[in-house]
Protein backbone atom coordinates (compact mmCIF):
# COMPACT_ATOMS: atom_id res chain seq x y z
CA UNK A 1 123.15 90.01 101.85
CA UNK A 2 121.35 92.53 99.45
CA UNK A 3 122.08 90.14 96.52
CA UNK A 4 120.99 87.02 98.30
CA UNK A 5 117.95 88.93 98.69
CA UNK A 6 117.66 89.51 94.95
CA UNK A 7 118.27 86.06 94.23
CA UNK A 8 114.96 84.97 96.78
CA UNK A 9 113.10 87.44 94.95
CA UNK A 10 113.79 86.23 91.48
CA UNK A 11 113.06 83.00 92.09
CA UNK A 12 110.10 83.90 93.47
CA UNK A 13 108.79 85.57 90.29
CA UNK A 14 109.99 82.84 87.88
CA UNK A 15 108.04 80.82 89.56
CA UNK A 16 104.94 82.91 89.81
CA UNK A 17 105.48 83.56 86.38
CA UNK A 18 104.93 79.92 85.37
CA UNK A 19 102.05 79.07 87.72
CA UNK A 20 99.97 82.50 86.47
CA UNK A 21 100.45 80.86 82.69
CA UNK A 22 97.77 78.39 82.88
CA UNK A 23 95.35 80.60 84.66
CA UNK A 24 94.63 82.48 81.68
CA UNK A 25 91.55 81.77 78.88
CA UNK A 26 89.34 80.73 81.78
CA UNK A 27 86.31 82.09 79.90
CA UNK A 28 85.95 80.12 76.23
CA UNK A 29 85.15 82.51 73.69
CA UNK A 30 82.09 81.36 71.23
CA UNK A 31 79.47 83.27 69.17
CA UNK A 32 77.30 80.43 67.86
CA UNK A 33 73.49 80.98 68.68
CA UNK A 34 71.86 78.63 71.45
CA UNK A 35 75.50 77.90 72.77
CA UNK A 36 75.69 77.44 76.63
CA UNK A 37 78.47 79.95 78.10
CA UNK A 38 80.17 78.27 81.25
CA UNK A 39 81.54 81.04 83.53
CA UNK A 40 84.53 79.95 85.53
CA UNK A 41 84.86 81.61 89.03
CA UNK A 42 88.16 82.51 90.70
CA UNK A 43 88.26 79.60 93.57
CA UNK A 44 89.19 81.34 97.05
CA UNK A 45 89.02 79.08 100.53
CA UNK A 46 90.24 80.53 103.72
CA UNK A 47 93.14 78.76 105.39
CA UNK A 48 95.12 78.83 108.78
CA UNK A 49 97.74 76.98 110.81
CA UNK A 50 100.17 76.99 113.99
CA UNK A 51 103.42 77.18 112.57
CA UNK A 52 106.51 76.40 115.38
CA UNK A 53 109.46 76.29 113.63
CA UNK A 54 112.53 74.98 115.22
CA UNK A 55 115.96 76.02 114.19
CA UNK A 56 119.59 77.13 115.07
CA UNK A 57 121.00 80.55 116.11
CA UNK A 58 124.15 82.21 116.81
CA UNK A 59 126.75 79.34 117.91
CA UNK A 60 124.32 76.55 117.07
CA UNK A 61 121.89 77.41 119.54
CA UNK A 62 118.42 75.40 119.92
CA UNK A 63 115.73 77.69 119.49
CA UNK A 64 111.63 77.43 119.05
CA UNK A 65 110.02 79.99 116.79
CA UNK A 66 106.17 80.14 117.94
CA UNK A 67 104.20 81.15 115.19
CA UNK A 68 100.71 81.24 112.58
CA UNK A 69 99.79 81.42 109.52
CA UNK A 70 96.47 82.88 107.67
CA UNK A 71 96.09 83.12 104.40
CA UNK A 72 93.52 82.27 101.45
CA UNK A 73 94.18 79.07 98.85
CA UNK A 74 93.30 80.66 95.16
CA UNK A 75 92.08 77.98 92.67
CA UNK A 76 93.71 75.02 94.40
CA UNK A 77 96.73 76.15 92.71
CA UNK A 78 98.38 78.81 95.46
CA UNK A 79 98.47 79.68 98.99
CA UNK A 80 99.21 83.42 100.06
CA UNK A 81 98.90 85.42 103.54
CA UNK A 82 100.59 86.41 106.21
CA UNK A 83 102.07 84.80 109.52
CA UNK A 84 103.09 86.46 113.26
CA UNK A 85 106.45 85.04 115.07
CA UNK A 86 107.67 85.23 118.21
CA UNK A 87 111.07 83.59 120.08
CA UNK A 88 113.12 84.33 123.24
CA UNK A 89 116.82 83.88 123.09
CA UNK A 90 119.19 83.83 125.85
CA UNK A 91 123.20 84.06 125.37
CA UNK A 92 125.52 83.92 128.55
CA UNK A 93 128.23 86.01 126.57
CA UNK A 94 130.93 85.27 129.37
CA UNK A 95 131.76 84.92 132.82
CA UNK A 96 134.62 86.26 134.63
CA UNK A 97 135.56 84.93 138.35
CA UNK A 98 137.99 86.23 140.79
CA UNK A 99 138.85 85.47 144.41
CA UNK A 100 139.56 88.37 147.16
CA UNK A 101 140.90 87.45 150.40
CA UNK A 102 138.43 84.44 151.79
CA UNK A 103 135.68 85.81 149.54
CA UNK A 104 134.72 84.57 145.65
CA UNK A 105 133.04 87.00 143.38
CA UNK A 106 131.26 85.73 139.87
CA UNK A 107 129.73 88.27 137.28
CA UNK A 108 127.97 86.79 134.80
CA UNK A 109 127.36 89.11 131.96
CA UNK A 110 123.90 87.84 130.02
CA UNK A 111 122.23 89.17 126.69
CA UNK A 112 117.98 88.51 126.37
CA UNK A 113 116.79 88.66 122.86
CA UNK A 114 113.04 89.19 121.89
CA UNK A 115 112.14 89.22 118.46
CA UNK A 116 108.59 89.81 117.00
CA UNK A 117 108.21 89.78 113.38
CA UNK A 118 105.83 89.36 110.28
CA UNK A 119 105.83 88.13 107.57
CA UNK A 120 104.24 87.27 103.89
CA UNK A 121 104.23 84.53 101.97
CA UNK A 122 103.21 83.18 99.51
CA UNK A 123 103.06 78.98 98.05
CA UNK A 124 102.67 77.93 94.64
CA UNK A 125 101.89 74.05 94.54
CA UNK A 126 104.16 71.65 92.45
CA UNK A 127 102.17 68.35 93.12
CA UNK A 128 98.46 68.19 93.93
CA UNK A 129 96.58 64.91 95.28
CA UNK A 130 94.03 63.69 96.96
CA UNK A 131 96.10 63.30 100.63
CA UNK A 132 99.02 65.50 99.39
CA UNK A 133 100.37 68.39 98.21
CA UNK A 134 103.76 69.55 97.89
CA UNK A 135 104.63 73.36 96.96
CA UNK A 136 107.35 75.65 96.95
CA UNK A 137 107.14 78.50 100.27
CA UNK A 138 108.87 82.32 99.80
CA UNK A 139 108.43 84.57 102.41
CA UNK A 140 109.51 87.92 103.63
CA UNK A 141 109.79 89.64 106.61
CA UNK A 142 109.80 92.58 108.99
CA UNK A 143 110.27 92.78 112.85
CA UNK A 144 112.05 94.14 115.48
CA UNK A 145 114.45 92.34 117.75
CA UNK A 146 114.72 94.05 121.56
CA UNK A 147 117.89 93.37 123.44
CA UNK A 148 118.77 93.12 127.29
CA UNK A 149 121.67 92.98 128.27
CA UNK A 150 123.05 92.92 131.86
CA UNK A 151 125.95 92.00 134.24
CA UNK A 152 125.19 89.89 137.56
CA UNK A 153 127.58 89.84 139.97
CA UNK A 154 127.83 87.21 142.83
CA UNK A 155 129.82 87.46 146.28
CA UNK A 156 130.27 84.14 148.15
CA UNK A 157 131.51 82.91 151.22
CA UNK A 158 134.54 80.35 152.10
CA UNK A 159 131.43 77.53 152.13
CA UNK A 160 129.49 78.79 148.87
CA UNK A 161 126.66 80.40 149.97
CA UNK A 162 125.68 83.41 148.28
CA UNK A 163 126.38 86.71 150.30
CA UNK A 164 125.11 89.45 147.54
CA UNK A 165 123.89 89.43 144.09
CA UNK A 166 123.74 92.40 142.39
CA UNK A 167 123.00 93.51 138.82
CA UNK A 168 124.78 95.95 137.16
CA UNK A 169 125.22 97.98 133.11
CA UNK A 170 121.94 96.86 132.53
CA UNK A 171 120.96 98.58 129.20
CA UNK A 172 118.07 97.65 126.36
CA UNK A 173 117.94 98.12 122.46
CA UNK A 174 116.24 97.91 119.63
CA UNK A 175 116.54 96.71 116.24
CA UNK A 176 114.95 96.34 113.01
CA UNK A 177 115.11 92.42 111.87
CA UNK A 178 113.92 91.71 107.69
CA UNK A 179 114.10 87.73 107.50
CA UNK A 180 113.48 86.44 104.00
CA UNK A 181 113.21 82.73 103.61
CA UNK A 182 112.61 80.14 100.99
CA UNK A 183 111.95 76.19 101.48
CA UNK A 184 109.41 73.02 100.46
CA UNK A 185 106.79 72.38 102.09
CA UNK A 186 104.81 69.60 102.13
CA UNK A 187 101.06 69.32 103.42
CA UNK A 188 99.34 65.07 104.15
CA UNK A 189 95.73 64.77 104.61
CA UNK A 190 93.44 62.54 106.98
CA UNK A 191 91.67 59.77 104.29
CA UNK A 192 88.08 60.19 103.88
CA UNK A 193 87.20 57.37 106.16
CA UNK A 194 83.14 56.31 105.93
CA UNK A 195 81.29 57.55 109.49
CA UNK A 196 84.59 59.93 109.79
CA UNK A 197 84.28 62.29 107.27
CA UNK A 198 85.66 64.69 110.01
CA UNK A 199 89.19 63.15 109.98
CA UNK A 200 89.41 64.55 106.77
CA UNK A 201 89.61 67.76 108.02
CA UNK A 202 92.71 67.20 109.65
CA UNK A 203 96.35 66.51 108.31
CA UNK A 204 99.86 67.35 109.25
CA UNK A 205 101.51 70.48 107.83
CA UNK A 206 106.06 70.40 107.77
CA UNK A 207 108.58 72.79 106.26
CA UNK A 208 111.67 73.09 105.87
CA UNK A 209 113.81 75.30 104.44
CA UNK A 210 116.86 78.17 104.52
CA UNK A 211 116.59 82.40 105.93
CA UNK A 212 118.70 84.67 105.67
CA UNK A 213 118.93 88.68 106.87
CA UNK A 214 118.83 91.12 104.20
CA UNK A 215 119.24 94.15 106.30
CA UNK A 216 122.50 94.22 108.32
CA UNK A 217 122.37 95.71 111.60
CA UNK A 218 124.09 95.90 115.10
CA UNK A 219 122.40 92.50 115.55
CA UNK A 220 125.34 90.46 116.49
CA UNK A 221 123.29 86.93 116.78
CA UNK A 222 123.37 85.21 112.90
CA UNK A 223 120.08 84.72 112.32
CA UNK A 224 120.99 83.43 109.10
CA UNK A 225 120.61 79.10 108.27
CA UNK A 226 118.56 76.27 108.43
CA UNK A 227 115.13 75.78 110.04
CA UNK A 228 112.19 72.94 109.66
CA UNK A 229 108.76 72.89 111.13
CA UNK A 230 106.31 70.08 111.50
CA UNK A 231 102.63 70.14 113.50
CA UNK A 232 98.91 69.54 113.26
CA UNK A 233 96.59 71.96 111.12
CA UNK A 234 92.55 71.92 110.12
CA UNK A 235 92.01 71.95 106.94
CA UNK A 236 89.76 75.18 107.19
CA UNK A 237 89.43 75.12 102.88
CA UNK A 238 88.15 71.67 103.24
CA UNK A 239 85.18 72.14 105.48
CA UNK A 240 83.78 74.99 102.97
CA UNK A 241 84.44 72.78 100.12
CA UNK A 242 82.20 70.49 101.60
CA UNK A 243 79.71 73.13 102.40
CA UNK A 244 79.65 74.50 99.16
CA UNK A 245 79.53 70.87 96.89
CA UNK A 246 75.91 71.82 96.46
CA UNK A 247 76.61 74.89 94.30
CA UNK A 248 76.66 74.70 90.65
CA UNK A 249 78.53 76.80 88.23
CA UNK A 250 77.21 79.47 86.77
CA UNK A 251 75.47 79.12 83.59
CA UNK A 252 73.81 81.49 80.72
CA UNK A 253 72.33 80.49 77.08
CA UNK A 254 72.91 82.98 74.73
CA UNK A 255 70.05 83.50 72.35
C-alpha cells in the first residue's frame, strides 16, 4: 500500500510541475523611458461545495459518504483546500441459531463503523470554458474510524414471540484511517441567461474516481476501490468575479 501511495504522490507532482510552468514571467521586464508597466496580480476566489460521495465497502456494500469542500481557485488555473467526511457502516458479521427444548435462541453478532476524516486536495484544471471545466482531483487523508461491536441474543417462544433480548461482548475501538484518492472531475455551469444572471451562479459539480489506504491497520473493512459523486454547488468565485469586474489592473508609468 506504501508504494501505491508513492505512485498518487508522484503523479501528483508531475502534474503540478507542468501547471506551475506557465505561471512564471508574469511581470514583463522593460527599461525604455515613458513605458507603461502592467502588474499582474495572483487571482484568488473563494470556493465551496457539498460533496456526498457514494461508493462500495467491504463485500460490495452501498455506502453514502456525507461530505464538503472549501477551498480557494488560484488564477483560474487550480483549486486547493480542504474537505470534512463522515459515513456510518453497519456489517451483520454472522448469525448463529440453535433450538433448546420448545425454546429458539438467535444471537446476532453486529459490527458499527464510524469514520470521520479530513482531507486535502488539491485540482489542477485540464480544460477551461465558459460552462465547463474539467481537472484532475488528488487528495489525502487523515481520520479515525470507531468500531462497535456487539452480540444480541434472542429467546423465543414455540409461536415466535420474543421472550428476552439481551446484548452481550459489547466492546468499542479505535483506529487511525489515511485515505488517499485520485480521480476527474468535472464541473458544468448555469448559461448566463438575460434577467437571470443569478442562474449563473449555479452548476452541477461530479467526481469520480479510485482510494486506496496507505496505512494498514486492524481495520478489517477494505476501504480500498471505486467511488463517484455528483450534486448541486454555488459558484461562490463567480459572484466576486462579478463584484469585482469594475476593478482595473494595476498600472504605473515609469519616467
Amino acid at each position: 500500500m506504501f508504494f501505491k501511495g508513492l505512485i498518487f504522490i508522484c503523479f501528483g507532482i508531475c502534474s503540478l510541475n507542468a501547471y506551475s510552468q506557465d505561471s512564471l514571467n508574469l511581470l514583463p521586464v522593460t527599461s525604455n523611458k515613458d513605458t507603461v508597466i502592467l502588474k499582474k496580480r495572483t487571482s484568488i476566489k473563494p470556493t465551496a461545495n457539498l460533496d456526498q460521495r457514494f461508493s462500495l465497502i467491504g463485500s460490495n456494500k452501498d455506502v453514502n459518504i456525507w461530505g464538503y469542500r472549501i477551498g480557494v481557485i488560484v488564477n483560474d488555473k487550480y483549486r486547493v483546500g480542504f474537505g470534512g467526511y463522515v459515513v456510518n457502516i453497519n456489517f451483520d458479521s454472522s448469525v448463529a441459531k440453535t433450538r433448546v427444548l420448545t425454546n429458539n435462541f438467535t444471537k446476532v453478532s453486529q459490527v458499527n463503523q464510524k469514520m470521520n476524516f479530513g482531507t486535502v486536495y488539491i485540482t489542477p484544471y485540464l480544460i477551461r470554458k465558459k460552462l465547463w471545466k474539467l481537472g484532475l482531483l488528488f487528495e489525502l487523508g487523515y481520520g479515525q474510524v470507531i468500531i462497535d461491536s456487539f452480540s444480541v441474543v434472542k429467546r423465543f417462544n414455540s409461536t415466535g414471540k420474543v421472550l428476552l433480548s439481551t446484548s452481550v461482548d459489547s466492546k468499542t475501538g479505535k483506529e487511525p484511517i489515511v485515505p488517499i484518492g485520485t480521480g476527474l472531475t468535472l464541473n458544468v455551469i448555469a448559461p448566463d441567461i438575460k434577467g437571470l444572471h443569478f442562474l449563473s451562479y449555479l452548476g452541477i459539480n461530479s467526481i469520480i474516481g479510485i482510494r486506496t489506504v496507505i496505512v494498514e491497520t486492524d481495520f478489517k473493512q477494505n476501504y480500498d476501490g471505486f467511488f463517484w459523486s455528483i450534486g448541486g454547488v454555488v459558484y461562490i468565485d463567480r459572484i466576486f468575479a462579478d463584484l469585482s469586474k469594475k476593478k482595473k489592473p494595476v498600472a504605473s508609468i515609469a519616467k
